[in-house]
C-alpha atoms as a PDB file:
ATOM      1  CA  UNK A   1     118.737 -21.288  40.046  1.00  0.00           C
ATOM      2  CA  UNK A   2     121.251 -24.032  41.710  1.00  0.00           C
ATOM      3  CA  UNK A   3     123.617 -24.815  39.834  1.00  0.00           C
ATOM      4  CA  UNK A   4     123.507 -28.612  38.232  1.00  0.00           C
ATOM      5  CA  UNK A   5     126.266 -30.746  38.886  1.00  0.00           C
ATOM      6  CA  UNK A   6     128.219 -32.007  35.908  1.00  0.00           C
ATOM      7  CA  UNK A   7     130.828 -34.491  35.436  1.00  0.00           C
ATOM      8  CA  UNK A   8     134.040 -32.953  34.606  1.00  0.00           C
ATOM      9  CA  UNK A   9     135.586 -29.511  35.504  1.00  0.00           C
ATOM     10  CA  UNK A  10     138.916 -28.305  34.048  1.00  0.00           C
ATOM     11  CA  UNK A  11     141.540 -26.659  36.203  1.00  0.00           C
ATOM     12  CA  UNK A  12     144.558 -25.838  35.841  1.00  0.00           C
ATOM     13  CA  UNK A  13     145.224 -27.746  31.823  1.00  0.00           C
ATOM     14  CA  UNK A  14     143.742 -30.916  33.087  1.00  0.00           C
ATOM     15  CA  UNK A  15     139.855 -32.292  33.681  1.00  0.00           C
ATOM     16  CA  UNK A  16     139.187 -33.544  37.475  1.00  0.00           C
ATOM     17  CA  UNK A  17     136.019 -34.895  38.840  1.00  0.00           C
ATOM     18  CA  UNK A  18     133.411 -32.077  39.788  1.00  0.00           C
ATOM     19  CA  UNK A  19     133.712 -33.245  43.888  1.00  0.00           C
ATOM     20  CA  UNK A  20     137.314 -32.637  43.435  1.00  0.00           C
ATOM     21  CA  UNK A  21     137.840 -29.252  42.354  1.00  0.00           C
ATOM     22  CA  UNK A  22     138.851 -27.577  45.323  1.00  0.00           C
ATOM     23  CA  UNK A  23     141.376 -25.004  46.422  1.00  0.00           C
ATOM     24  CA  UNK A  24     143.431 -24.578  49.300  1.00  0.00           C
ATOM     25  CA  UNK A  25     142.199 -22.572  52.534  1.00  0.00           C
ATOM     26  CA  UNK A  26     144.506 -19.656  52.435  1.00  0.00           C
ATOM     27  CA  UNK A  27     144.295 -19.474  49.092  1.00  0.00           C
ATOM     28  CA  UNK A  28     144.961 -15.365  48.378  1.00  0.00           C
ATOM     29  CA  UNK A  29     141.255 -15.102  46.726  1.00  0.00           C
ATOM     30  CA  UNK A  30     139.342 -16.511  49.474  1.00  0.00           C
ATOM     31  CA  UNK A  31     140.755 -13.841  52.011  1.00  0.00           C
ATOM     32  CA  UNK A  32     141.140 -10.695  49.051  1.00  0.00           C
ATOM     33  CA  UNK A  33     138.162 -11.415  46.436  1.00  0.00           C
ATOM     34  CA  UNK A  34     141.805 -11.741  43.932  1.00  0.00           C
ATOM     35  CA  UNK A  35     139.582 -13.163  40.825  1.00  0.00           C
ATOM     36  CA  UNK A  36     138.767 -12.164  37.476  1.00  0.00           C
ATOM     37  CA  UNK A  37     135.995 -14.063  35.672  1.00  0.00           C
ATOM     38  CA  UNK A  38     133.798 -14.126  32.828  1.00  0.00           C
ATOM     39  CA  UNK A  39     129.993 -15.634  32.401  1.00  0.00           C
ATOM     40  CA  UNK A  40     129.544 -17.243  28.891  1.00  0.00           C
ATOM     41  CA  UNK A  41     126.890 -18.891  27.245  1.00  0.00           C
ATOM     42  CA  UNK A  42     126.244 -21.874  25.379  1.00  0.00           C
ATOM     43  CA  UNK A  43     123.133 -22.025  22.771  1.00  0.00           C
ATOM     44  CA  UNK A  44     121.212 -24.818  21.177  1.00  0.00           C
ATOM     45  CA  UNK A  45     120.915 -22.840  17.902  1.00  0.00           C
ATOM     46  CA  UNK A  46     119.010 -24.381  14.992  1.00  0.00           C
ATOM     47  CA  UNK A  47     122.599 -24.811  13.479  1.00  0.00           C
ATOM     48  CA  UNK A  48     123.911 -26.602  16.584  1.00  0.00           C
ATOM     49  CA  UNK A  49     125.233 -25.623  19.582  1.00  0.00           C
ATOM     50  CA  UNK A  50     127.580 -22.135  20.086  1.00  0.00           C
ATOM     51  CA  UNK A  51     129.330 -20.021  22.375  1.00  0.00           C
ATOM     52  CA  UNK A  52     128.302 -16.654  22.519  1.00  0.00           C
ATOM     53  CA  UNK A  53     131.057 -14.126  21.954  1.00  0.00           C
ATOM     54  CA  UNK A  54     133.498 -16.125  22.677  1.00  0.00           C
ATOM     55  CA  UNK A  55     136.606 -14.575  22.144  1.00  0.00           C
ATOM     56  CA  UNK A  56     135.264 -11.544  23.140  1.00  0.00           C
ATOM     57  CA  UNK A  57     134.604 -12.813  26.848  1.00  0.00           C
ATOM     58  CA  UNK A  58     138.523 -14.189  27.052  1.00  0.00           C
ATOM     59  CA  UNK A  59     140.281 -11.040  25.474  1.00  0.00           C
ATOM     60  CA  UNK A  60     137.751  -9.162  28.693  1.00  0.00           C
ATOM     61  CA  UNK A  61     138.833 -12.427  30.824  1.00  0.00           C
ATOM     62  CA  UNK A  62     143.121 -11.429  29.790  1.00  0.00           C
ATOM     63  CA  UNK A  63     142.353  -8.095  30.512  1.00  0.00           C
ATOM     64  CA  UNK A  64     140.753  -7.400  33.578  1.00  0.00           C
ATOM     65  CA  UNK A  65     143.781  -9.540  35.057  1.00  0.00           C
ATOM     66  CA  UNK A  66     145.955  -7.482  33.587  1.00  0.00           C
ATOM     67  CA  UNK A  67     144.529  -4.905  35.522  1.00  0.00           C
ATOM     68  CA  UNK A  68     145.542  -6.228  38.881  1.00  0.00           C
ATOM     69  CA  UNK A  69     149.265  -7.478  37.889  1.00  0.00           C
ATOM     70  CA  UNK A  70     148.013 -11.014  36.816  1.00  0.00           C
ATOM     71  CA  UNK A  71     149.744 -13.289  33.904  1.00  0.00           C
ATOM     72  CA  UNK A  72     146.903 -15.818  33.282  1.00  0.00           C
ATOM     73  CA  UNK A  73     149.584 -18.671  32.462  1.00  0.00           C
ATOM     74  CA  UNK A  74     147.153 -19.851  28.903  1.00  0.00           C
ATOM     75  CA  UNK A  75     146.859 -17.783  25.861  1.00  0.00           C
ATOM     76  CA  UNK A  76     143.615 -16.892  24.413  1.00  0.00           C
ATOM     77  CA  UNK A  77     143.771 -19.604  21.836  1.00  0.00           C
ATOM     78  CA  UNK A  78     144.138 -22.368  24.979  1.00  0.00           C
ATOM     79  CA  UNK A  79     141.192 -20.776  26.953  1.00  0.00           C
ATOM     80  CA  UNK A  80     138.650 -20.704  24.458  1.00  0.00           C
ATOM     81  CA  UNK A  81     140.032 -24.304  23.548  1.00  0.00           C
ATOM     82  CA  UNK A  82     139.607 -25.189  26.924  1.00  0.00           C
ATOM     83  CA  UNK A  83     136.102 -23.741  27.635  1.00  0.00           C
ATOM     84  CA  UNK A  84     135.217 -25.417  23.928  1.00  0.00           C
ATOM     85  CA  UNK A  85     136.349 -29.039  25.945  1.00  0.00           C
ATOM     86  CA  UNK A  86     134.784 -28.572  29.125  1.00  0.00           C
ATOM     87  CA  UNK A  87     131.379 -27.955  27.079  1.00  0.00           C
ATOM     88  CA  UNK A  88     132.062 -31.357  24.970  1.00  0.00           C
ATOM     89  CA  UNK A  89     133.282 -33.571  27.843  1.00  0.00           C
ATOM     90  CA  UNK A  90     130.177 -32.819  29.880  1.00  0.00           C
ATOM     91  CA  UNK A  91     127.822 -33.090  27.255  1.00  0.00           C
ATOM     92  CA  UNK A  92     126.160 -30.192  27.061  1.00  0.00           C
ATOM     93  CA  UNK A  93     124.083 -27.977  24.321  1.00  0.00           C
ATOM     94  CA  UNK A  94     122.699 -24.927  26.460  1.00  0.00           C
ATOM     95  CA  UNK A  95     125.202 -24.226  29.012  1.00  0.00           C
ATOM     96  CA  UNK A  96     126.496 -21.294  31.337  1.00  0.00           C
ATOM     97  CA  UNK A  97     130.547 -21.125  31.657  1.00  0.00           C
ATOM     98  CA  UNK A  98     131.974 -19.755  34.351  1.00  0.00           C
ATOM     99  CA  UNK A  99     136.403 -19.575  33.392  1.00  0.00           C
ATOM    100  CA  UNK A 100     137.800 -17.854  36.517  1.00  0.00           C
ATOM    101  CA  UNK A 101     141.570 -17.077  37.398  1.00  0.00           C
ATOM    102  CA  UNK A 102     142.276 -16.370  40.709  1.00  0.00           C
ATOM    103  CA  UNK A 103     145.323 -15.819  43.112  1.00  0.00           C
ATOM    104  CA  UNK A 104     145.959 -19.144  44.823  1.00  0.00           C
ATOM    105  CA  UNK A 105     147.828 -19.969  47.663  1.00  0.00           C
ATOM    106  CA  UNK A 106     151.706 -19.158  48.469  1.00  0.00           C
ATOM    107  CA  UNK A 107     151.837 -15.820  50.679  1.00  0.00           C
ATOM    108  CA  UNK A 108     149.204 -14.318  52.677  1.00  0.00           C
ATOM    109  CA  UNK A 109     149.753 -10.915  52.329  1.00  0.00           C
ATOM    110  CA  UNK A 110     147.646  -8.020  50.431  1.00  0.00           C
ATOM    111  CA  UNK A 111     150.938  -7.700  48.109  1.00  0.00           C
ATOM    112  CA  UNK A 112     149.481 -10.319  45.599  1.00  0.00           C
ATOM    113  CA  UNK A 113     152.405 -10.567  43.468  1.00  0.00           C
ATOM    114  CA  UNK A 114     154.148 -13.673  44.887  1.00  0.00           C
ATOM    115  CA  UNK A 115     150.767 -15.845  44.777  1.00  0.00           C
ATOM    116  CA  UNK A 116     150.241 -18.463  41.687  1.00  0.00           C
ATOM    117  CA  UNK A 117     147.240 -17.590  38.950  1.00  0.00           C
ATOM    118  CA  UNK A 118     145.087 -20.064  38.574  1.00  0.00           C
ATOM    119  CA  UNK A 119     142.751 -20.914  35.958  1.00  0.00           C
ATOM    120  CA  UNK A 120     139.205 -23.354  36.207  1.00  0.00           C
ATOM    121  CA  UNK A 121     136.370 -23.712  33.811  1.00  0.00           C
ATOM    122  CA  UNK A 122     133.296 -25.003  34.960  1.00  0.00           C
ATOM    123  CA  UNK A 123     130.112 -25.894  32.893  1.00  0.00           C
ATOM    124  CA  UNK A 124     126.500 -26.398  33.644  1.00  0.00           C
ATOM    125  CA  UNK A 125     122.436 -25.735  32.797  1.00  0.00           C
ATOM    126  CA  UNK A 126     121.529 -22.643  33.705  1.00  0.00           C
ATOM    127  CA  UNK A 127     118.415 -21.293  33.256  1.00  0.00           C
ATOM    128  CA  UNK A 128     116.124 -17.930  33.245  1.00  0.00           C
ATOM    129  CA  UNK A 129     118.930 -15.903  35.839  1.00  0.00           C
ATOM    130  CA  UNK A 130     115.900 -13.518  36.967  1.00  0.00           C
ATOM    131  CA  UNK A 131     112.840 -15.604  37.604  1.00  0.00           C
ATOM    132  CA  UNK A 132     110.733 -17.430  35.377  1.00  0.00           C
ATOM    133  CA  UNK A 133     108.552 -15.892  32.914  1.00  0.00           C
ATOM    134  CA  UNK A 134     111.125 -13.091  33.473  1.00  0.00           C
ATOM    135  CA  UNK A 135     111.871 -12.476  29.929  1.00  0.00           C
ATOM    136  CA  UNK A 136     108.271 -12.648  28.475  1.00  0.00           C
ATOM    137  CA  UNK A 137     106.365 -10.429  31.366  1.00  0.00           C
ATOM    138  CA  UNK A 138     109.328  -8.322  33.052  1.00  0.00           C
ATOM    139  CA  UNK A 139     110.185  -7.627  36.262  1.00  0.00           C
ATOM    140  CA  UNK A 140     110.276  -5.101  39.296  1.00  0.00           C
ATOM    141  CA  UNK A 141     112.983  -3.099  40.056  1.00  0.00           C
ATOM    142  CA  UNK A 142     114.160  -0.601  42.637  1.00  0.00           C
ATOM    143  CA  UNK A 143     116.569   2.243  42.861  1.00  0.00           C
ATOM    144  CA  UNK A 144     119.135   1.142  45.418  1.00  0.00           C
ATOM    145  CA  UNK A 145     120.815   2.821  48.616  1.00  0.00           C
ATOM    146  CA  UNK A 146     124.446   1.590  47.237  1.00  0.00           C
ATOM    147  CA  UNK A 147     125.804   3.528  44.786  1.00  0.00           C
ATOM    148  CA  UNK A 148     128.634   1.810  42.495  1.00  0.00           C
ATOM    149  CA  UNK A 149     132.133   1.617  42.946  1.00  0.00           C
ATOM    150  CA  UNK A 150     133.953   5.202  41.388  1.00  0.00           C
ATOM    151  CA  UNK A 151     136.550   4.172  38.925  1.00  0.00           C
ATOM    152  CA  UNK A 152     139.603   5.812  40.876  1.00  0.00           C
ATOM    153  CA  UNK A 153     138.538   2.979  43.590  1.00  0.00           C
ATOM    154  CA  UNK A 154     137.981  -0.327  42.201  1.00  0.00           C
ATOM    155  CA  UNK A 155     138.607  -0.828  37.939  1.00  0.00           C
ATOM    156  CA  UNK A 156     135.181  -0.913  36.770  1.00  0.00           C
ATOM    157  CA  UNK A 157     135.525  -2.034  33.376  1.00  0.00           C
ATOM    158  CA  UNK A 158     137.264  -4.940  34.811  1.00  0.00           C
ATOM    159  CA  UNK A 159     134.968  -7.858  35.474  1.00  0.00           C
ATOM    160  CA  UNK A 160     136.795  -8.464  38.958  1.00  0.00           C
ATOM    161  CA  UNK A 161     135.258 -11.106  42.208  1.00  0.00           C
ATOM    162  CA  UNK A 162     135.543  -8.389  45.149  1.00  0.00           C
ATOM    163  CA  UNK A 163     133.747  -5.629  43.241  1.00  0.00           C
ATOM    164  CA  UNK A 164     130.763  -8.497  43.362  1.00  0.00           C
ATOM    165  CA  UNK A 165     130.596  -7.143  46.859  1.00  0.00           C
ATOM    166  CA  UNK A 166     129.310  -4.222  46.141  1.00  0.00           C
ATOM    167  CA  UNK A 167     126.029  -6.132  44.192  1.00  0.00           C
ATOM    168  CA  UNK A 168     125.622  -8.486  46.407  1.00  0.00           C
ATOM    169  CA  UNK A 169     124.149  -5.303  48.823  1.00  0.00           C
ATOM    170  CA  UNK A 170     122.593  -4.508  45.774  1.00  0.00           C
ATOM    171  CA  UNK A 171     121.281  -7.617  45.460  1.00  0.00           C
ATOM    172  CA  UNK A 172     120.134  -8.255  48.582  1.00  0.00           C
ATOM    173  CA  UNK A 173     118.766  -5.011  49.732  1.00  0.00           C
ATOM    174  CA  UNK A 174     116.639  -5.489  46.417  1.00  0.00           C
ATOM    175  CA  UNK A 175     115.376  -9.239  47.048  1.00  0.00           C
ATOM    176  CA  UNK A 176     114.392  -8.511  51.130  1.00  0.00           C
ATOM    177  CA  UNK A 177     112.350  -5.402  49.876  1.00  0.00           C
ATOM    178  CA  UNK A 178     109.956  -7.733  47.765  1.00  0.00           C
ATOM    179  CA  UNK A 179     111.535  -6.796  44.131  1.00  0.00           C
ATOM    180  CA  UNK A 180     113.796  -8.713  41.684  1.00  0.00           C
ATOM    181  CA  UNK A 181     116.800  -6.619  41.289  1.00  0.00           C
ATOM    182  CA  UNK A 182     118.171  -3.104  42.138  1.00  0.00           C
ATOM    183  CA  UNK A 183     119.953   0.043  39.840  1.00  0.00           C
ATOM    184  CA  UNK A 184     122.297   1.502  41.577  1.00  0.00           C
ATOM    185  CA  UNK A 185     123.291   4.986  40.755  1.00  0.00           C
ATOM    186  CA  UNK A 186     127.085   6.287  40.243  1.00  0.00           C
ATOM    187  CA  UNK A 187     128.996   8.351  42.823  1.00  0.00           C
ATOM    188  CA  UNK A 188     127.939  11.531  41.208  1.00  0.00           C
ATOM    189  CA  UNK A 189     124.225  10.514  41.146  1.00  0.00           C
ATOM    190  CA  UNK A 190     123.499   9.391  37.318  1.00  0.00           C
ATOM    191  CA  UNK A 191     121.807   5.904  36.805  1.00  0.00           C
ATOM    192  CA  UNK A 192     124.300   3.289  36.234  1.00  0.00           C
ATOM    193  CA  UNK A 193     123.420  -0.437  36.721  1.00  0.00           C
ATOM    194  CA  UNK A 194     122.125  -3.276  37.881  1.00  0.00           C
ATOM    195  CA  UNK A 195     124.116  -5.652  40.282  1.00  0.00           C
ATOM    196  CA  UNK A 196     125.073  -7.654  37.680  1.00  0.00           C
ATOM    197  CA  UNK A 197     123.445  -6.123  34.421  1.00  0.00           C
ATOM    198  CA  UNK A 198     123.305  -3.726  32.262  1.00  0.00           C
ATOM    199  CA  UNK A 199     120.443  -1.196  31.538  1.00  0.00           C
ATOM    200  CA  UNK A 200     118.777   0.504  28.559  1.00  0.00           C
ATOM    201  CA  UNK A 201     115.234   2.851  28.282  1.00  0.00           C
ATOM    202  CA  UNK A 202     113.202   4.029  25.858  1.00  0.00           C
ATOM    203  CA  UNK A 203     111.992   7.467  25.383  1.00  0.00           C
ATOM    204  CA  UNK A 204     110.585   8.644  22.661  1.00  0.00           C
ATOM    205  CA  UNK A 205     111.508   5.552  20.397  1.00  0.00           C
ATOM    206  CA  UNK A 206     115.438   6.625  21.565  1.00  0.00           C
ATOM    207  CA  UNK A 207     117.262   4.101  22.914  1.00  0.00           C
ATOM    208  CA  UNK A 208     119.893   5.418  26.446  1.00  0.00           C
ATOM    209  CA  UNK A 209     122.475   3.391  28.274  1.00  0.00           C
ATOM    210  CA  UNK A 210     124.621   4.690  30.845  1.00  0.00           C
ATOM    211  CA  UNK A 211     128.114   5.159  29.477  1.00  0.00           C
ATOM    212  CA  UNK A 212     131.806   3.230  30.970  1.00  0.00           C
ATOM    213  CA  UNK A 213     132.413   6.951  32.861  1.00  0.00           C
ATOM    214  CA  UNK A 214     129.416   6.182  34.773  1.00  0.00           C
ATOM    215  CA  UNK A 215     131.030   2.954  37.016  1.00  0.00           C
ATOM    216  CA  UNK A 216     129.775   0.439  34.873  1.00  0.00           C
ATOM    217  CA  UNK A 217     130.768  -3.039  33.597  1.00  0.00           C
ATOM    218  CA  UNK A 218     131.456  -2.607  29.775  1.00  0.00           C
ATOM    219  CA  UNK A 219     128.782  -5.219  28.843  1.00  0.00           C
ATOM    220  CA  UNK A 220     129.606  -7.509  26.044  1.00  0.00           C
ATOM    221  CA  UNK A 221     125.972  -7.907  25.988  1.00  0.00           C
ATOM    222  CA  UNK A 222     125.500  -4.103  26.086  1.00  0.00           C
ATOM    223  CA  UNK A 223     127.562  -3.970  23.170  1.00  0.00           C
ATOM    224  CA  UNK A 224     125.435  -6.536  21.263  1.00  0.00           C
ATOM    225  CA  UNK A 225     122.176  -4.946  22.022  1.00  0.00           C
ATOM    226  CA  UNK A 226     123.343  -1.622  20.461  1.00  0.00           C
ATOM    227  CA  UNK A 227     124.692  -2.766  17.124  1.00  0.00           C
ATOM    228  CA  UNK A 228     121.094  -4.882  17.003  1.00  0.00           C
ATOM    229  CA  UNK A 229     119.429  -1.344  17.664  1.00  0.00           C
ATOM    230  CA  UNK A 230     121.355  -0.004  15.101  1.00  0.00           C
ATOM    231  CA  UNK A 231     120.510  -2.418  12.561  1.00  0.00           C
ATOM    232  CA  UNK A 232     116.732  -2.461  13.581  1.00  0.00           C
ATOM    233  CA  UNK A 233     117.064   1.709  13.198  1.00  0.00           C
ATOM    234  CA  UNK A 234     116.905   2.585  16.648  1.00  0.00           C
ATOM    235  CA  UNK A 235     118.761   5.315  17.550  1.00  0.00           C
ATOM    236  CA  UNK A 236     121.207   4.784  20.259  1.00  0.00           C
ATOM    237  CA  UNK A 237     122.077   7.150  22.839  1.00  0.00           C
ATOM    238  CA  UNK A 238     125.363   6.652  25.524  1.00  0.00           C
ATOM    239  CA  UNK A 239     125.656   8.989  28.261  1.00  0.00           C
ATOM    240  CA  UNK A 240     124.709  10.452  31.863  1.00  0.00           C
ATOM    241  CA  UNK A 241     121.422   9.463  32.726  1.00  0.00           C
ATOM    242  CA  UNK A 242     119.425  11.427  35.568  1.00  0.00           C
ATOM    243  CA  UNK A 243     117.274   9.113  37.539  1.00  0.00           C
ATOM    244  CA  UNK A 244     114.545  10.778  37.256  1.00  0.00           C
ATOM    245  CA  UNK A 245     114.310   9.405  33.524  1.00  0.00           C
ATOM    246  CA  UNK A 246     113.730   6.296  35.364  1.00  0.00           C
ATOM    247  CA  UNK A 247     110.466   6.950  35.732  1.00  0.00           C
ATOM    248  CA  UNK A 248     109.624   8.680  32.821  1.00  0.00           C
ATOM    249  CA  UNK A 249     110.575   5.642  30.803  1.00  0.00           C
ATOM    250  CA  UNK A 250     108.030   4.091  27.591  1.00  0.00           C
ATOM    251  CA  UNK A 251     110.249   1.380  27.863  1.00  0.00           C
ATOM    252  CA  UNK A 252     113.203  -0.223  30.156  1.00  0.00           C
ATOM    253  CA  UNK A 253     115.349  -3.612  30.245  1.00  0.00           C
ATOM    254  CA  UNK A 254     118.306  -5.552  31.544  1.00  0.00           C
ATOM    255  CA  UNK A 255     121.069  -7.395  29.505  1.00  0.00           C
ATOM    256  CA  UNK A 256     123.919  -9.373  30.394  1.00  0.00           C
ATOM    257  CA  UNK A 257     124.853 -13.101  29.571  1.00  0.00           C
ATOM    258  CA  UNK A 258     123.206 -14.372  32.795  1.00  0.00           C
ATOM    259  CA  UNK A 259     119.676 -11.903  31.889  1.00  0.00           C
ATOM    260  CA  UNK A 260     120.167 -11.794  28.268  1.00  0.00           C
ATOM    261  CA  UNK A 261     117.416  -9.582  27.411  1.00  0.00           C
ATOM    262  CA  UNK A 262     114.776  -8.960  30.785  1.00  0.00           C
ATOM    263  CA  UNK A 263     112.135  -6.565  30.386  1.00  0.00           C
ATOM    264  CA  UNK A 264     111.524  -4.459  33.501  1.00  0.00           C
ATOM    265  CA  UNK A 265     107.772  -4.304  34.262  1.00  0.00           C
ATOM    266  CA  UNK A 266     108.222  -1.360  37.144  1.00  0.00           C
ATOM    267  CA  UNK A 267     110.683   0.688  39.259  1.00  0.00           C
ATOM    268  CA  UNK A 268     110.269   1.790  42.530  1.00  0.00           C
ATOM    269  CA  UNK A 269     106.575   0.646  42.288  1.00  0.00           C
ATOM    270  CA  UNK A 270     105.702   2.806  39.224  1.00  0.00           C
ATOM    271  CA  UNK A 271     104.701   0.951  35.880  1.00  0.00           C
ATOM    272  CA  UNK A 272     106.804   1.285  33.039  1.00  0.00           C
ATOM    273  CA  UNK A 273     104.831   1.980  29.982  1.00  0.00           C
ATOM    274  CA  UNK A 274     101.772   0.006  30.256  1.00  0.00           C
ATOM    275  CA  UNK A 275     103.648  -2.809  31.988  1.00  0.00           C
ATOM    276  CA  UNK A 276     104.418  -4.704  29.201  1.00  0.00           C
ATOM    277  CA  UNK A 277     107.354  -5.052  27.207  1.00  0.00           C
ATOM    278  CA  UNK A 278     107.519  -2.892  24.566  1.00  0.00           C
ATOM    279  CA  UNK A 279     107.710  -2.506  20.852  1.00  0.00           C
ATOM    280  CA  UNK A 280     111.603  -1.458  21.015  1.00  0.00           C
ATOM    281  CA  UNK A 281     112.232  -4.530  23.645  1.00  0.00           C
ATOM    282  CA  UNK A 282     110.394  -7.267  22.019  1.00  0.00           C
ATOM    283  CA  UNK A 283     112.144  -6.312  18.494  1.00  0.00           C
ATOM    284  CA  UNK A 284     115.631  -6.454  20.360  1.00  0.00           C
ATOM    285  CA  UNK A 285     114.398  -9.619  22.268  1.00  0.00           C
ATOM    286  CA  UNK A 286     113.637 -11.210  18.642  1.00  0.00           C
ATOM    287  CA  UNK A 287     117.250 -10.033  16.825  1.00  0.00           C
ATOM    288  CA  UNK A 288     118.731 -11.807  20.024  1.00  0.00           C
ATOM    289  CA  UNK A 289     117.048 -14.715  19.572  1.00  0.00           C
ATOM    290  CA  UNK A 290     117.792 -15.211  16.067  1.00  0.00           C
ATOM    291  CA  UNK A 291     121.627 -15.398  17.029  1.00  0.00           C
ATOM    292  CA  UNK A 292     121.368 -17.520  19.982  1.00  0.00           C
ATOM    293  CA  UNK A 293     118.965 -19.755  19.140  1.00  0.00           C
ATOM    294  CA  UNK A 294     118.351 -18.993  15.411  1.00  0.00           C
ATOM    295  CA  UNK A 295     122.110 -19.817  14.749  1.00  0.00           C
ATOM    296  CA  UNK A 296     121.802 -16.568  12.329  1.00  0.00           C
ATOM    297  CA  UNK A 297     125.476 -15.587  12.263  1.00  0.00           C
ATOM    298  CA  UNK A 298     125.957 -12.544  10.533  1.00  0.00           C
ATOM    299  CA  UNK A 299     127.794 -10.440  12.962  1.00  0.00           C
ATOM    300  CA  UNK A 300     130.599 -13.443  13.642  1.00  0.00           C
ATOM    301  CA  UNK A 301     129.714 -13.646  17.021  1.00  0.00           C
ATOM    302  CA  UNK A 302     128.971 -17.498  17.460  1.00  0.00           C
ATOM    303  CA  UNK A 303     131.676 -20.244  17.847  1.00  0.00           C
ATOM    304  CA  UNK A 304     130.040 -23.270  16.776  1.00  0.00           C
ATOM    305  CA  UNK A 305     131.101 -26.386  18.380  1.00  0.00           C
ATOM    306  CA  UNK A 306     130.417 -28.991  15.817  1.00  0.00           C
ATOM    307  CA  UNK A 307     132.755 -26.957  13.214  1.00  0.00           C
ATOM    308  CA  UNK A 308     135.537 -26.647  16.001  1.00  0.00           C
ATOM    309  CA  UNK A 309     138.733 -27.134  15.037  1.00  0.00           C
ATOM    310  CA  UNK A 310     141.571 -28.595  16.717  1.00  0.00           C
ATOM    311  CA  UNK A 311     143.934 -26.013  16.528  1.00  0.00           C
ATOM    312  CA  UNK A 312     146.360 -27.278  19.795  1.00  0.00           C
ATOM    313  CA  UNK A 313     147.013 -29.264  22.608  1.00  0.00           C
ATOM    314  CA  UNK A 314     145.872 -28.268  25.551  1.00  0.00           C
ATOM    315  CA  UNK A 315     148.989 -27.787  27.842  1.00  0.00           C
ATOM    316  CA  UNK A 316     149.600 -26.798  31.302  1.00  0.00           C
ATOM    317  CA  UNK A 317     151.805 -23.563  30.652  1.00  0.00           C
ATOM    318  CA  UNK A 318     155.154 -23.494  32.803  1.00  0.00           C
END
């Protein structure tokens, strides 16, 4: 979906006008892919509005700049203050953040180190990220030609801008071939992920997920999805997954904050199941649902923005 223009984005410790938020042309992240982001969302829960693992997606955010050599100049206290403000001064209930730091502009050169890290938060509706109807009927899938990034190349369990060129083939190669998303497989051949999801099947009432080893993005999601299994009594397995289990699948869906929970209805043309989502989906679907928009916090993982406290100013760091 486009996204929806808002009023007020923050960069950099202050709020600008949404027109204005700009950086400058040789900025090191337009010519390197030198950004490290997070995608967050905001819920209209029966209890008010809350962000969705908060804290979880800023201590990822702090770390996968870490990774490359960055300082983001804010503490994780200021980001989720600021992301808490951005929500608030634009109004919004249901909401998809985007905080990204970046390298900005100093010094061209691949060396990184001399460039300044910058830090915006942007705001904005966002709705169904794969189609509509595409958490209540599922959707088709493929196996993809790319394979994902090895972890000697690229850090995957950072969440990292230039590794997003690797799913945008992914993406792409998917959308021109008539389906809604690809899997790509690891360098070694086991199923990993989606271009910007995470996956879990069903055999046998047993619940598999690719594990980290095999190139994928540590899924805050992911995570969520397999302590509900484990609550609902699902038993949850984490490992190498051949591809051929693919196909041999009762059951099969995507998570992530932008999919949430998005049945997949076939892959590589071949029904899943009966086509349907299935009993072990729709029961994951439902314990989702009754965080996000049930307010039901019992695993801590909601950051309610009516009971937010002020806890600082926000300040530009120096």
């Amino acid at each position: 979906m486009p996204v929806k223009k808002v009023e007020k984005i923050w960069m950099n410790g202050k709020f600008i006008n949404w027109d204005d938020a700009k950086v400058h042309v040789l900025s090191h992240v337009l010519h390197y892919g030198s950004s490290f982001f997070e995608g967050i969302r905001c819920y209209k829960t029966k209890q008010g509005p809350a962000v969705f693992r908060l804290n979880d997606h800023v201590k990822r955010l702090i770390f996968s700049a870490r990774v490359f050599r960055a300082e983001i100049p804010y503490s994780n206290d200021e980001i989720s203050e600021a992301i808490v403000d951005t929500i608030k001064i634009n109004e919004l209930e249901n909401c998809y953040i985007r905080p990204i730091a970046y390298r900005g502009y100093e010094d061209l050169n691949v060396n990184p180190l001399k460039n300044p890290v910058e830090l915006t938060i942007a705001a904005y509706e966002w709705g169904s990220y794969l189609g509509q109807g595409a958490h209540e009927s599922g959707i088709d899938v493929c196996v993809s030609s790319w394979r994902r990034s090895t972890p000697d190349t690229t850090p995957t369990m950072a969440k990292i801008g230039g590794a997003y060129m690797n799913s945008q083939l992914i993406k792409m190669e998917a959308i021109v071939n008539g389906f809604s998303e690809g899997i790509a497989l690891d360098a070694n051949g086991y199923v990993g992920e989606g271009s910007g999801e995470n996956l879990f099947i069903v055999h046998d009432d047993i619940l598999y997920t690719p594990g980290i080893h095999n190139g994928i993005l540590s899924g805050i999601t992911r995570n969520s999805v397999m302590t509900l299994a484990n609550d609902l009594g699902c038993e949850v397995r984490e490992g190498s997954l051949m591809r051929e289990m693919l196909y041999g699948a009762d059951e099969m869906f995507f998570c992530g904050t932008a999919a949430e929970i998005t049945p997949i209805r076939s892959i590589d043309k071949m029904i899943v199941g009966n086509g349907m989502p299935g009993k072990i989906t729709k029961q994951i679907q439902e314990s989702f649902s009754d965080v996000v928009k049930g307010g039901n916090d019992k695993y801590g993982w909601l950051t309610f923005l009516d009971g937010e406290e002020r806890i600082i100013n926000m300040k530009q760091v120096k």
